[in-house]
Every structure is written in C-alpha cells, then in structure tokens.
N, C-alpha and C. Protein backbone atom coordinates (compact mmCIF):
# COMPACT_ATOMS: atom_id res chain seq x y z
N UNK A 1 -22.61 -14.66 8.03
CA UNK A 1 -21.42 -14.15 7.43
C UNK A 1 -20.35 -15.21 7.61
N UNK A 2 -19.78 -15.41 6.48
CA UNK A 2 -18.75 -16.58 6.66
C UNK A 2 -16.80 -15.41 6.37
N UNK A 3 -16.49 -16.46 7.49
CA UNK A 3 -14.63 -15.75 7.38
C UNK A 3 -14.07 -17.30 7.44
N UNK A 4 -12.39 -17.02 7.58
CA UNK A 4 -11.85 -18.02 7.69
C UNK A 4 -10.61 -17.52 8.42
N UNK A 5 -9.80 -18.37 9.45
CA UNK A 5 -8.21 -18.02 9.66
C UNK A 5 -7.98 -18.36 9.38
N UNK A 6 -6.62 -18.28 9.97
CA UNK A 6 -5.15 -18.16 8.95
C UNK A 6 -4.72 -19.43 8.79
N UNK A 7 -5.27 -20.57 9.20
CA UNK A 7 -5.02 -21.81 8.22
C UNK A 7 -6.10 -22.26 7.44
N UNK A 8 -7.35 -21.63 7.20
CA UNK A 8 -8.06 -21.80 6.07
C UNK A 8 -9.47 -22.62 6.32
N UNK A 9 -9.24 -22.30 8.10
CA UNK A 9 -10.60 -23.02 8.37
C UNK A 9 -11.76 -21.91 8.87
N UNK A 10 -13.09 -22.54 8.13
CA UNK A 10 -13.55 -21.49 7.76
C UNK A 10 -14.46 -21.42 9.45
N UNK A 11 -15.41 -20.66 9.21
CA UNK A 11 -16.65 -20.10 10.64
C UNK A 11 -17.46 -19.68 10.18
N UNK A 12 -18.83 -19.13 10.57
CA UNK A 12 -19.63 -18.86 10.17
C UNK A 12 -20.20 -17.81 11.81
N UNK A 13 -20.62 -16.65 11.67
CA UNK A 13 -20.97 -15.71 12.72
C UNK A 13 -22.67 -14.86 12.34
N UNK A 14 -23.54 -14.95 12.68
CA UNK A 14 -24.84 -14.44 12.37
C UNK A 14 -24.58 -12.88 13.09
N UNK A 15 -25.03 -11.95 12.25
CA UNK A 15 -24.61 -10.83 12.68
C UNK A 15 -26.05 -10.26 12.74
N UNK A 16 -26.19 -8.82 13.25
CA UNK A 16 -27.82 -8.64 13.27
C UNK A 16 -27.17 -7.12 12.44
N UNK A 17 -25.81 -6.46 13.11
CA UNK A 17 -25.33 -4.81 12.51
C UNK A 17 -24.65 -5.27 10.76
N UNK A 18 -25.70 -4.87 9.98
CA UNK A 18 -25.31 -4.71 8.52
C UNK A 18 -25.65 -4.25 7.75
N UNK A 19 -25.39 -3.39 6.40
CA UNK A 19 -26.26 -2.75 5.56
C UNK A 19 -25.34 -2.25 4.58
N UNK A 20 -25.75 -1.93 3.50
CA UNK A 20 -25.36 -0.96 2.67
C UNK A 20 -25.12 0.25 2.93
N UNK A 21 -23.63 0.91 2.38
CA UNK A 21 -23.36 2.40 2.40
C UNK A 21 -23.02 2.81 1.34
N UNK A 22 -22.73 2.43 0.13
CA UNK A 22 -22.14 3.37 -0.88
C UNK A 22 -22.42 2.34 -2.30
N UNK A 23 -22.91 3.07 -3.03
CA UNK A 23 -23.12 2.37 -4.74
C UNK A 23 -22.18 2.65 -5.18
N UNK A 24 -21.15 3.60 -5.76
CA UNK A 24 -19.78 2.95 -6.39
C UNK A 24 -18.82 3.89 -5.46
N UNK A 25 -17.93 3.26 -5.35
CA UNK A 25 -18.17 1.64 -5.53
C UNK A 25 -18.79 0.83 -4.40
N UNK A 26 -19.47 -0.07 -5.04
CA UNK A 26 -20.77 -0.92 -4.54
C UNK A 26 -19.83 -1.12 -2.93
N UNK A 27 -20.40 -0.87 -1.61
CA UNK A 27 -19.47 -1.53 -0.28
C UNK A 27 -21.06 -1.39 0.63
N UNK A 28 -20.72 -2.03 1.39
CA UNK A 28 -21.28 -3.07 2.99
C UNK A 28 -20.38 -2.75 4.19
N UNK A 29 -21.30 -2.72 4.90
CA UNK A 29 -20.98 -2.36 6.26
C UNK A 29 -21.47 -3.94 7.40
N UNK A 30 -20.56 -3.87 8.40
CA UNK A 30 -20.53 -5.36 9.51
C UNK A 30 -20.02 -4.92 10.22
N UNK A 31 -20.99 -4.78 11.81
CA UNK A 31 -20.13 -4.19 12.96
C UNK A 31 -20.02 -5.75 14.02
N UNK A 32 -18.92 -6.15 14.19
CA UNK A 32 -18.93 -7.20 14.99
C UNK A 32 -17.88 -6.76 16.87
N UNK A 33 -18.54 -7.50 17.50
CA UNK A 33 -17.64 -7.13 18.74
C UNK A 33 -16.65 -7.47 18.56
N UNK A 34 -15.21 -6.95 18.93
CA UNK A 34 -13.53 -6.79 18.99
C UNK A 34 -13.84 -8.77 20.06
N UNK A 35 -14.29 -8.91 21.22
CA UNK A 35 -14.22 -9.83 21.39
C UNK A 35 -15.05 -11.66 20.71
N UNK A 36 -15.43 -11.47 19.79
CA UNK A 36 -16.23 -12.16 19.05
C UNK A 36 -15.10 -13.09 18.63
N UNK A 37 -15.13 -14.45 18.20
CA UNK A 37 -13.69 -15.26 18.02
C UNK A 37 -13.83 -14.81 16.10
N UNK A 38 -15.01 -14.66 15.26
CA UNK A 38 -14.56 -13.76 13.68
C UNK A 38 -14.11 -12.77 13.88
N UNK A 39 -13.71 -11.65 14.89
CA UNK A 39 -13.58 -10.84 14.83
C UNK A 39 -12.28 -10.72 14.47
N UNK A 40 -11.29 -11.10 14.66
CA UNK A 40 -10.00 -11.43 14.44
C UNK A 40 -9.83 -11.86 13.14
N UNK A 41 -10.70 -13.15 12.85
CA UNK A 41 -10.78 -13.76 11.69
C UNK A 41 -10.71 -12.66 10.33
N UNK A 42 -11.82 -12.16 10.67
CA UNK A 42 -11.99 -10.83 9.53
C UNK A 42 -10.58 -9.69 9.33
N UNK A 43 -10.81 -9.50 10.30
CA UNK A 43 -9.53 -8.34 10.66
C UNK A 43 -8.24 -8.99 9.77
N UNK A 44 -7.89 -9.81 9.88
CA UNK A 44 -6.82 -10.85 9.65
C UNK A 44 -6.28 -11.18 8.31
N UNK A 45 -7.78 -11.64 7.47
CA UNK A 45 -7.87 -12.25 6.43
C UNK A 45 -7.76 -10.56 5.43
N UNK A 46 -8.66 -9.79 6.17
CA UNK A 46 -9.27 -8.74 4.92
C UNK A 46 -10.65 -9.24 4.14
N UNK A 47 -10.66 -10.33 4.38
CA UNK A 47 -12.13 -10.66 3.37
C UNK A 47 -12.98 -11.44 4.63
N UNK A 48 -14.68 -11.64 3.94
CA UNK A 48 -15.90 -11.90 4.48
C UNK A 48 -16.92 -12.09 3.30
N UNK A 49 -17.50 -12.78 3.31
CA UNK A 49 -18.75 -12.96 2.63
C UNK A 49 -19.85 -13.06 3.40
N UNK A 50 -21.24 -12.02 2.80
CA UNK A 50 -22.42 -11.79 3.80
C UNK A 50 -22.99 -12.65 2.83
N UNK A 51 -23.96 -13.86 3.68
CA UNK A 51 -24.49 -14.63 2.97
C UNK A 51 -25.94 -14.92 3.67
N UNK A 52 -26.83 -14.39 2.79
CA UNK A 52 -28.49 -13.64 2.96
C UNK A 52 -29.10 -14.83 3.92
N UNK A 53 -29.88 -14.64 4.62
CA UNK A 53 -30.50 -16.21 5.33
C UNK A 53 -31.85 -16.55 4.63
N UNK A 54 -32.72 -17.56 5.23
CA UNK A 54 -33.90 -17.91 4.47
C UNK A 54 -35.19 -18.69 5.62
N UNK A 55 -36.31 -18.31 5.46
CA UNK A 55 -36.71 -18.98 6.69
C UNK A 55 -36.28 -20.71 6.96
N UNK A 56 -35.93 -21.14 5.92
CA UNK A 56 -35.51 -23.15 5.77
C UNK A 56 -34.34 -22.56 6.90
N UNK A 57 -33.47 -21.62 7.01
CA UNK A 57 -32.18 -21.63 7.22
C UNK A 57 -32.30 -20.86 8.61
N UNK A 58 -33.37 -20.57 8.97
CA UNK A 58 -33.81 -20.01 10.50
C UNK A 58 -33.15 -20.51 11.65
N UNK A 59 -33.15 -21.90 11.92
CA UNK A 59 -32.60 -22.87 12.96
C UNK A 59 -31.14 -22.44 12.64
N UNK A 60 -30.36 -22.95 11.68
CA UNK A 60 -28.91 -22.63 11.62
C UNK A 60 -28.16 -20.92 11.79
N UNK A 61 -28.99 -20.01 11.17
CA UNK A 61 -28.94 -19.00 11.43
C UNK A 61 -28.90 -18.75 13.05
N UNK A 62 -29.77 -19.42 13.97
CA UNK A 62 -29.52 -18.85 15.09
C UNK A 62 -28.77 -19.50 16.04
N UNK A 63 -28.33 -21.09 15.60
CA UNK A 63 -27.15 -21.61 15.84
C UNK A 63 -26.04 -21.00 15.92
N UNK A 64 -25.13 -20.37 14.66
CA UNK A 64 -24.52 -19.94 13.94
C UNK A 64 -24.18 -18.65 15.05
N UNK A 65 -25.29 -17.80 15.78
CA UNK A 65 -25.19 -16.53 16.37
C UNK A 65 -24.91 -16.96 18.05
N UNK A 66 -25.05 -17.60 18.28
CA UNK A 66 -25.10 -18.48 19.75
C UNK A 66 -23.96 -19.30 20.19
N UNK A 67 -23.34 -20.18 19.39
CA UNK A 67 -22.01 -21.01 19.52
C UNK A 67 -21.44 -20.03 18.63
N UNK A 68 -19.80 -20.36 19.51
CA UNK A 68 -18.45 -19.78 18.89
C UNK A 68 -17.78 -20.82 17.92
N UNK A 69 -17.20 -20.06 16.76
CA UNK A 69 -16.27 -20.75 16.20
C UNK A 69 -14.86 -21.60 17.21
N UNK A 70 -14.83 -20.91 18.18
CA UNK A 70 -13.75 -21.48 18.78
C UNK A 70 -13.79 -22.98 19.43
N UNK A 71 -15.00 -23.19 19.52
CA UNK A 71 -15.61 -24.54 19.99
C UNK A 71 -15.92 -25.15 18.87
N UNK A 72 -16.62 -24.65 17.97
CA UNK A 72 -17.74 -25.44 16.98
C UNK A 72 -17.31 -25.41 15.69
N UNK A 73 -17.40 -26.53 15.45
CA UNK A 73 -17.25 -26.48 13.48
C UNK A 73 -18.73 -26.29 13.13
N UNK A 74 -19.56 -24.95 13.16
CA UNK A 74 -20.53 -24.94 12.60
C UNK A 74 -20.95 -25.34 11.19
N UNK A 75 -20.03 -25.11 10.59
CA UNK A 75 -20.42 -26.06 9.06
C UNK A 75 -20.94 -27.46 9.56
N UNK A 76 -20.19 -28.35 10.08
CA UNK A 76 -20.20 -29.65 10.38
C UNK A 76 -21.99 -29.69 11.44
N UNK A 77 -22.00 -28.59 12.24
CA UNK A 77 -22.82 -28.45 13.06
C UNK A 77 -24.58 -28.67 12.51
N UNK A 78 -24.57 -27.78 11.49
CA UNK A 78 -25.63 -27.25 10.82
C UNK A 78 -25.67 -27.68 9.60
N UNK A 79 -24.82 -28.77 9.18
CA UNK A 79 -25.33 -29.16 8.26
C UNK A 79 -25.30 -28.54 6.62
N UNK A 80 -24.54 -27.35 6.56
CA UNK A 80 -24.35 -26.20 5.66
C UNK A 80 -23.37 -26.83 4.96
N UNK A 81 -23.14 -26.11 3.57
CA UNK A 81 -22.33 -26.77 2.65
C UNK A 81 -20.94 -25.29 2.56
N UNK A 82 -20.28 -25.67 2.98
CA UNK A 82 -19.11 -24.58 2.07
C UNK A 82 -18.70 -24.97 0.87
N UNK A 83 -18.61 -23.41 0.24
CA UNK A 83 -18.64 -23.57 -1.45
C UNK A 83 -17.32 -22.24 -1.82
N UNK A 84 -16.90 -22.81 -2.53
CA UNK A 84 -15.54 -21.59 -3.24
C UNK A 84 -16.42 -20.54 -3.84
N UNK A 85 -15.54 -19.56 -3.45
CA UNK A 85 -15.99 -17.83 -3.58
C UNK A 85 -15.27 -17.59 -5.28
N UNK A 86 -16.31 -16.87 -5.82
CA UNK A 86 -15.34 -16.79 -7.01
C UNK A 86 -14.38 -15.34 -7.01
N UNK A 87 -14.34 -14.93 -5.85
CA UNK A 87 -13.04 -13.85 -6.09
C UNK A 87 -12.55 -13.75 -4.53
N UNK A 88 -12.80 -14.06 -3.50
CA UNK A 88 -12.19 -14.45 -2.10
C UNK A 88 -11.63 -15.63 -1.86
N UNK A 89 -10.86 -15.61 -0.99
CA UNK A 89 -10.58 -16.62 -0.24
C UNK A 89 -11.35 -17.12 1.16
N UNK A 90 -12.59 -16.71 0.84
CA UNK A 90 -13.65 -17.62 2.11
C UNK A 90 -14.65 -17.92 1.86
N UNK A 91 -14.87 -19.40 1.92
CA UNK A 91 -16.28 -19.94 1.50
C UNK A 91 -17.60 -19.19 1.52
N UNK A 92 -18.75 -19.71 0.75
CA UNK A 92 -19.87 -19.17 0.53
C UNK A 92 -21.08 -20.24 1.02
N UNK A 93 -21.89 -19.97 1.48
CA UNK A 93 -22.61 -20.59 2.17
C UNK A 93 -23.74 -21.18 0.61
N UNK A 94 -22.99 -22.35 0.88
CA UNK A 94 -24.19 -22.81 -0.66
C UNK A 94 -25.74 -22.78 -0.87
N UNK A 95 -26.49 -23.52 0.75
CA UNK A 95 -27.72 -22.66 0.83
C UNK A 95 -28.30 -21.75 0.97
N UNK A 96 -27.71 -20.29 1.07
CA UNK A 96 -27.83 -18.97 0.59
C UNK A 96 -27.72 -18.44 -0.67
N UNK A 97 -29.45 -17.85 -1.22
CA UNK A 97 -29.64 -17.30 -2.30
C UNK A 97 -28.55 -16.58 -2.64
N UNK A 98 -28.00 -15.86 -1.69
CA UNK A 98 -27.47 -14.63 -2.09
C UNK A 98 -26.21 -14.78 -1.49
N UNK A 99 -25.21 -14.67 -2.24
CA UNK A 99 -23.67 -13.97 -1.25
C UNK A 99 -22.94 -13.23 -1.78
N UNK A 100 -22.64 -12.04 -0.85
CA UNK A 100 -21.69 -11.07 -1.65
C UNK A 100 -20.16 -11.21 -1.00
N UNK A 101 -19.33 -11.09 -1.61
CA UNK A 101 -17.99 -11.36 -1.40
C UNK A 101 -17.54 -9.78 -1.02
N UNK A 102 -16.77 -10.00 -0.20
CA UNK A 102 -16.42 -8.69 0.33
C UNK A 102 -14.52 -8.51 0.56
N UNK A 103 -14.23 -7.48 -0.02
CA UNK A 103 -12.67 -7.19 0.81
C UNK A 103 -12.67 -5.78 1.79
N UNK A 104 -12.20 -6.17 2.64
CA UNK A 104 -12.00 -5.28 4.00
C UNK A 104 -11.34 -3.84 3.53
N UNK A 105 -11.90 -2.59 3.65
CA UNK A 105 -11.48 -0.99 3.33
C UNK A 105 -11.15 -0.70 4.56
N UNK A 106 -11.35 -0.71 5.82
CA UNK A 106 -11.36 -0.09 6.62
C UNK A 106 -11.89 -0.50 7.66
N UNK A 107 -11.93 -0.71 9.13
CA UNK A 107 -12.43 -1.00 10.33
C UNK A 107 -12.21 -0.01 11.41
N UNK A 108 -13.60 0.95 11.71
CA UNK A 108 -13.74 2.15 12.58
C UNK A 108 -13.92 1.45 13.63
N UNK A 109 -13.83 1.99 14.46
CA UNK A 109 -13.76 1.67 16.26
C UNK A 109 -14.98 2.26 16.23
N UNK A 110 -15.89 1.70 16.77
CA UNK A 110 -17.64 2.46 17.39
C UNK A 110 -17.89 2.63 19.02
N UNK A 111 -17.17 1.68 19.68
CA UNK A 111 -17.44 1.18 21.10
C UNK A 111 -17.99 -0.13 21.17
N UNK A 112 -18.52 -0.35 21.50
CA UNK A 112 -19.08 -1.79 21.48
C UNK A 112 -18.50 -2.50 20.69
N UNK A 113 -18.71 -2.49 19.69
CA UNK A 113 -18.82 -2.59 18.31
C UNK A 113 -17.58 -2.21 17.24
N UNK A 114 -16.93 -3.05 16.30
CA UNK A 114 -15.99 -2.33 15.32
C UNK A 114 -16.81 -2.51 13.72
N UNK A 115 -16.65 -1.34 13.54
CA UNK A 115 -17.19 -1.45 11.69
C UNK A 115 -16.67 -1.83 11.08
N UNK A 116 -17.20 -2.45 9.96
CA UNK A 116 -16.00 -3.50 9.00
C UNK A 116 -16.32 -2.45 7.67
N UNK A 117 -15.42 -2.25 6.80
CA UNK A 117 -16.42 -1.59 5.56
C UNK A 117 -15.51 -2.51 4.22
N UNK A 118 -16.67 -3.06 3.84
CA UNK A 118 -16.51 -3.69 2.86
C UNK A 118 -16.81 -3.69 1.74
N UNK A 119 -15.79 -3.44 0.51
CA UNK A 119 -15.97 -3.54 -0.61
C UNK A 119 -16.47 -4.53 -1.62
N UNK A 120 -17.29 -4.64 -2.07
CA UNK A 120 -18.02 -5.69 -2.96
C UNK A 120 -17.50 -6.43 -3.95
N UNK A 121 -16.80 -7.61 -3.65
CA UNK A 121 -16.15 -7.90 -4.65
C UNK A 121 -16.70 -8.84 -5.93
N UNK A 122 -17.62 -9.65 -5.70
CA UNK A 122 -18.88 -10.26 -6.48
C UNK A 122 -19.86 -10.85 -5.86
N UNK A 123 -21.03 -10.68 -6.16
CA UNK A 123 -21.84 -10.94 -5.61
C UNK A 123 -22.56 -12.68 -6.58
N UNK A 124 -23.33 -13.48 -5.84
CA UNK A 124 -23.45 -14.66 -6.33
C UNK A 124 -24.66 -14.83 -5.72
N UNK A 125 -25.67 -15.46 -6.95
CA UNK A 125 -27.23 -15.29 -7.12
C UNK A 125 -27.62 -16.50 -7.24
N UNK A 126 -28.64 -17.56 -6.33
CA UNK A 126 -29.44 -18.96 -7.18
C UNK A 126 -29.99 -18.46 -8.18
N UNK A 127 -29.62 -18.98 -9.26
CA UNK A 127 -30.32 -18.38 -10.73
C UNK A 127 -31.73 -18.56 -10.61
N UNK A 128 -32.69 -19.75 -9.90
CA UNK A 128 -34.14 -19.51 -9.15
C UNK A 128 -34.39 -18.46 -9.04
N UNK A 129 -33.98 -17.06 -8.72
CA UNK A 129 -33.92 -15.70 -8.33
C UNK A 129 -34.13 -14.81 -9.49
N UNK A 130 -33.57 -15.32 -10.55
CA UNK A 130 -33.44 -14.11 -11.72
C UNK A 130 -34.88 -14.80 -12.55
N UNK A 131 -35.80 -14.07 -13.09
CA UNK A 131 -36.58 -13.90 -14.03
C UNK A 131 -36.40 -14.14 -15.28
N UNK A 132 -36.85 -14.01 -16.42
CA UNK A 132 -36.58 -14.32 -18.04
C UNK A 132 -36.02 -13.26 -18.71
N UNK A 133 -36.69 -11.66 -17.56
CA UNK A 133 -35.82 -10.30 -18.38
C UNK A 133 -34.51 -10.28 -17.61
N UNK A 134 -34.10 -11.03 -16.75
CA UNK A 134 -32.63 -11.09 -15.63
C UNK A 134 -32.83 -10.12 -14.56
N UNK A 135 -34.14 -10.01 -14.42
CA UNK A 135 -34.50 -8.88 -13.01
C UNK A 135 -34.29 -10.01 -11.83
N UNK A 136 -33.79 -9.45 -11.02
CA UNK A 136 -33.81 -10.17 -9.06
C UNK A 136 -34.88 -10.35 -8.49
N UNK A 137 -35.00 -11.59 -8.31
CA UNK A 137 -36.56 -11.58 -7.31
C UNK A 137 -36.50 -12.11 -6.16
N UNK A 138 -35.86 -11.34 -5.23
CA UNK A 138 -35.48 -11.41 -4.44
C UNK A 138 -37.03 -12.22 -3.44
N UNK A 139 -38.10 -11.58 -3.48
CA UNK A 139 -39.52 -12.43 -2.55
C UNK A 139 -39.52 -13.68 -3.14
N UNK A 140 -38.75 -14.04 -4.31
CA UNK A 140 -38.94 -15.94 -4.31
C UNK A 140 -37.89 -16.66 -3.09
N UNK A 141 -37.34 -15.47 -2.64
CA UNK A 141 -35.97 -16.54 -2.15
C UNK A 141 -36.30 -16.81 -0.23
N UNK A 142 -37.76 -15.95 -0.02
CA UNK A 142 -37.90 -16.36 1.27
C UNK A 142 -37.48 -15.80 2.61
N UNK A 143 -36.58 -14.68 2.55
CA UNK A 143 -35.50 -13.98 3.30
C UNK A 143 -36.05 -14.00 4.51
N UNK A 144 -35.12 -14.02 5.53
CA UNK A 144 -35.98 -13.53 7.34
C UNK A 144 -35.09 -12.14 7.55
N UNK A 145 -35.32 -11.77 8.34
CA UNK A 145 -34.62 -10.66 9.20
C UNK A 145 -34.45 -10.81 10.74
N UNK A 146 -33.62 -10.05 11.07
CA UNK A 146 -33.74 -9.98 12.45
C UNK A 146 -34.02 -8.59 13.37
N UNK A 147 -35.12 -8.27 14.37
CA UNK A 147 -34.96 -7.36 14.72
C UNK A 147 -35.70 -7.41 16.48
N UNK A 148 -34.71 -6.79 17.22
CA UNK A 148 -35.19 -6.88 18.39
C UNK A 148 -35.64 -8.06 19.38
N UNK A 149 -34.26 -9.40 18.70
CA UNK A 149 -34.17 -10.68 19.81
C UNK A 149 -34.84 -11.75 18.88
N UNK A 150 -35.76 -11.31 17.63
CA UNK A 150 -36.47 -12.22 17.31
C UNK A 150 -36.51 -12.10 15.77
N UNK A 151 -36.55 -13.31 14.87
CA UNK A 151 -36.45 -13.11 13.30
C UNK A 151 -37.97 -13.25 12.74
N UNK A 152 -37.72 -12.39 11.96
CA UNK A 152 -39.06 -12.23 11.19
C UNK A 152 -39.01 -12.84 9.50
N UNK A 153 -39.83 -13.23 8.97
CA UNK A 153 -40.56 -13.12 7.89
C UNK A 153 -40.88 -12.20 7.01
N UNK A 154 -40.12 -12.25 5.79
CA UNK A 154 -40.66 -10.85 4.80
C UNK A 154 -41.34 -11.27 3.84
N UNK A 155 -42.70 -11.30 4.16
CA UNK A 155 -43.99 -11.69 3.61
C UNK A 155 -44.30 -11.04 1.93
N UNK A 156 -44.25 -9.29 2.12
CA UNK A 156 -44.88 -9.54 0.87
C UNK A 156 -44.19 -7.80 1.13
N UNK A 157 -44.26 -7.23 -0.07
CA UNK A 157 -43.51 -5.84 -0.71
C UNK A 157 -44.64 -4.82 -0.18
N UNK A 158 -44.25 -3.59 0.27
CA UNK A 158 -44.96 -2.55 0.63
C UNK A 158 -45.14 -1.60 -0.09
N UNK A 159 -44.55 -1.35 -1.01
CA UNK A 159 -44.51 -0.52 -1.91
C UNK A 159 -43.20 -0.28 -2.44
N UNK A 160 -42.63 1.00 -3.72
CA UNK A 160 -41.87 0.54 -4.42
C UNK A 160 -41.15 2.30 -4.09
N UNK A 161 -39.82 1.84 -4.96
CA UNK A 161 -39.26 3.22 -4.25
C UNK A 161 -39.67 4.79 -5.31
N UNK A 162 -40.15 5.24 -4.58
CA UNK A 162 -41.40 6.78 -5.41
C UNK A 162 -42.56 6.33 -5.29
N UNK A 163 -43.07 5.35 -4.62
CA UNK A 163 -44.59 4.91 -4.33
C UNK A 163 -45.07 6.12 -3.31
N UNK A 164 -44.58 6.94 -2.86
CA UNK A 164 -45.07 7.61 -2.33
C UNK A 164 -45.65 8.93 -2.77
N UNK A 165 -44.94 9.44 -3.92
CA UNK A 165 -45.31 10.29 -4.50
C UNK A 165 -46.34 10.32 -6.03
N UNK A 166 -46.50 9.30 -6.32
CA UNK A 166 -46.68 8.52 -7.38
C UNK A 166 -48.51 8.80 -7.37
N UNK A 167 -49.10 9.27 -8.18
CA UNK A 167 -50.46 10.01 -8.72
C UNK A 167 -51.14 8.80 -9.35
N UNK A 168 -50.97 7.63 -9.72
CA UNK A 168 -51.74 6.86 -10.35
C UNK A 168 -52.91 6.07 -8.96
N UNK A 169 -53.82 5.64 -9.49
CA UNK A 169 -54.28 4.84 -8.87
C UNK A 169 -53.91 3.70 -8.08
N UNK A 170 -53.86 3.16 -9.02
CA UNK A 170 -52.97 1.93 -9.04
C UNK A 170 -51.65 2.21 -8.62
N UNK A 171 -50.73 1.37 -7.26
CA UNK A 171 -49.71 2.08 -7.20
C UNK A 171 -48.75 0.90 -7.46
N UNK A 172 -49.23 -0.42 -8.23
CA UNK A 172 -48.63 -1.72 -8.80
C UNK A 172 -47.72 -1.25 -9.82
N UNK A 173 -46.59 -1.92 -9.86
CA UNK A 173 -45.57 -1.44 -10.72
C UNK A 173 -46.27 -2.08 -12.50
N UNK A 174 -45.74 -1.41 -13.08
CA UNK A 174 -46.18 -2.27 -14.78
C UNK A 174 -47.79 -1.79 -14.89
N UNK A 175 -48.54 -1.16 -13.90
CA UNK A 175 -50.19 -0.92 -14.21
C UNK A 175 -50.17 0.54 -14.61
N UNK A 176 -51.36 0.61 -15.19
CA UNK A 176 -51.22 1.88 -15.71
C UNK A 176 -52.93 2.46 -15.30
C-alpha cells in the first residue's frame, strides 16, 4: 500500500488486514496499527492506493513490511518505480498489476488495529491482464498472499462462484 505526507514524500507499508466491503459504491477496507509511521500518513492525506503484489515482487513486499518509512526510502530501497495516480495524490506502484486508488470514508478504532474504509476512486490494470473480450485475468498476473507469517502462491482457480451448486458435469466455465 503506498501513502504519502504532507510534503509529498511518498512510503510504501505491506499490510496483511485488507479486503473488500461494499460494491456501490465500490470501497476497501486497511486496518493498520495507530503506531505504524503510514499510519498518520493515511489519516492525514485521506488517500492510499492498495497496490496487488506478485511473486517477482515477494522480496520487496516483505522489505516494505519490516523497515519503517521513517528510516527508509523504500522506493529507493527496493528498487520500485513510483508512478502518478490518475485521481489521487499518491503514487502507484508501477510494478503492480493492479492498483486501486482509494479516498479515506472513515477510520473505526478496532484495538490493535484502526480501520481505514476506503472508497474506490480508480482502479489501474497492466493491460497484459485484460483478454480480447476485456475480461480480467487476474491468474496471468502471478499474485502471492499472505497468511499466517508466510506468503503463498496462487497457483491455479478452485472453482467458480455457484460451482457449488452447479449440476453439470463438467464444472469448467464455457463447457457444456
């Protein structure tokens, strides 16, 4: 996730608490600790961009979660490119397939943890990603995850959403 303060220098913070909550309007959720040096950043600005990782981007990703902005120019660190947001004011991580631009709705107190809720302000795709009908293909782009200390690999699709109820044989999308 990339922010910036208030003189325009940007950071970069690997978060593991994030997800989707609401389709319209389209918003994202980011719970970061109150003591975290983005945490302020965010709070501050109102905006954030979540910018997807990739296994190439594994090493920096866990750079990124380990050193503080307050020490580190992780851009400079890792080698990452900052790129202009087309509707924020905080860079986009250029080797990320995916970034969604976000403006700040609201920040709940959890304990640990403060929720960020963020509204979707555009989202930005490697056109590598889109297909010939403009569908997302998201398994070309390589994605990791993180869960429980350690990042994983998202190998291959498990099924599709109503695959569970779904009477055909075949439970491949397009087969009949």
């Amino acid at each position: 996730m990339t922010c910036v303060d208030q003189a325009g220098k940007p950071n970069i913070i690997t978060l593991a608490w994030a997800g989707t909550i609401n389709s319209e309007p389209p918003m994202l959720s980011i719970s970061v600790r109150k003591e975290r040096y983005s945490y302020d950043l965010i709070k501050n600005k109102g905006e954030f961009v979540v910018n997807l990782t990739t296994r190439k981007l594994a090493h920096a990703t866990d750079f990124c979660g380990v050193k503080s902005g307050r020490d580190t120019d992780k851009f400079a660190s890792t080698g990452l490119t900052p790129e202009k947001a087309s509707r924020v004011d905080v860079p986009l991580i250029k080797e990320s397939p995916v970034n969604i631009e976000c403006l700040v709705k609201d920040v709940i107190e959890l304990g640990s943890h403060h929720m960020f809720l963020g509204e979707i302000a555009a989202v930005n795709v490697d056109e590598s990603l889109i297909d010939q009908k403009g569908k997302l293909c998201l398994d070309k782009a390589d994605l990791i995850c993180f869960s429980h200390g350690e990042y994983w690999s998202l190998e291959k699709p498990l099924g599709y959403f109503g695959y569970s109820v779904t009477k055909k044989k075949n439970l491949r999308r397009g087969t009949k």
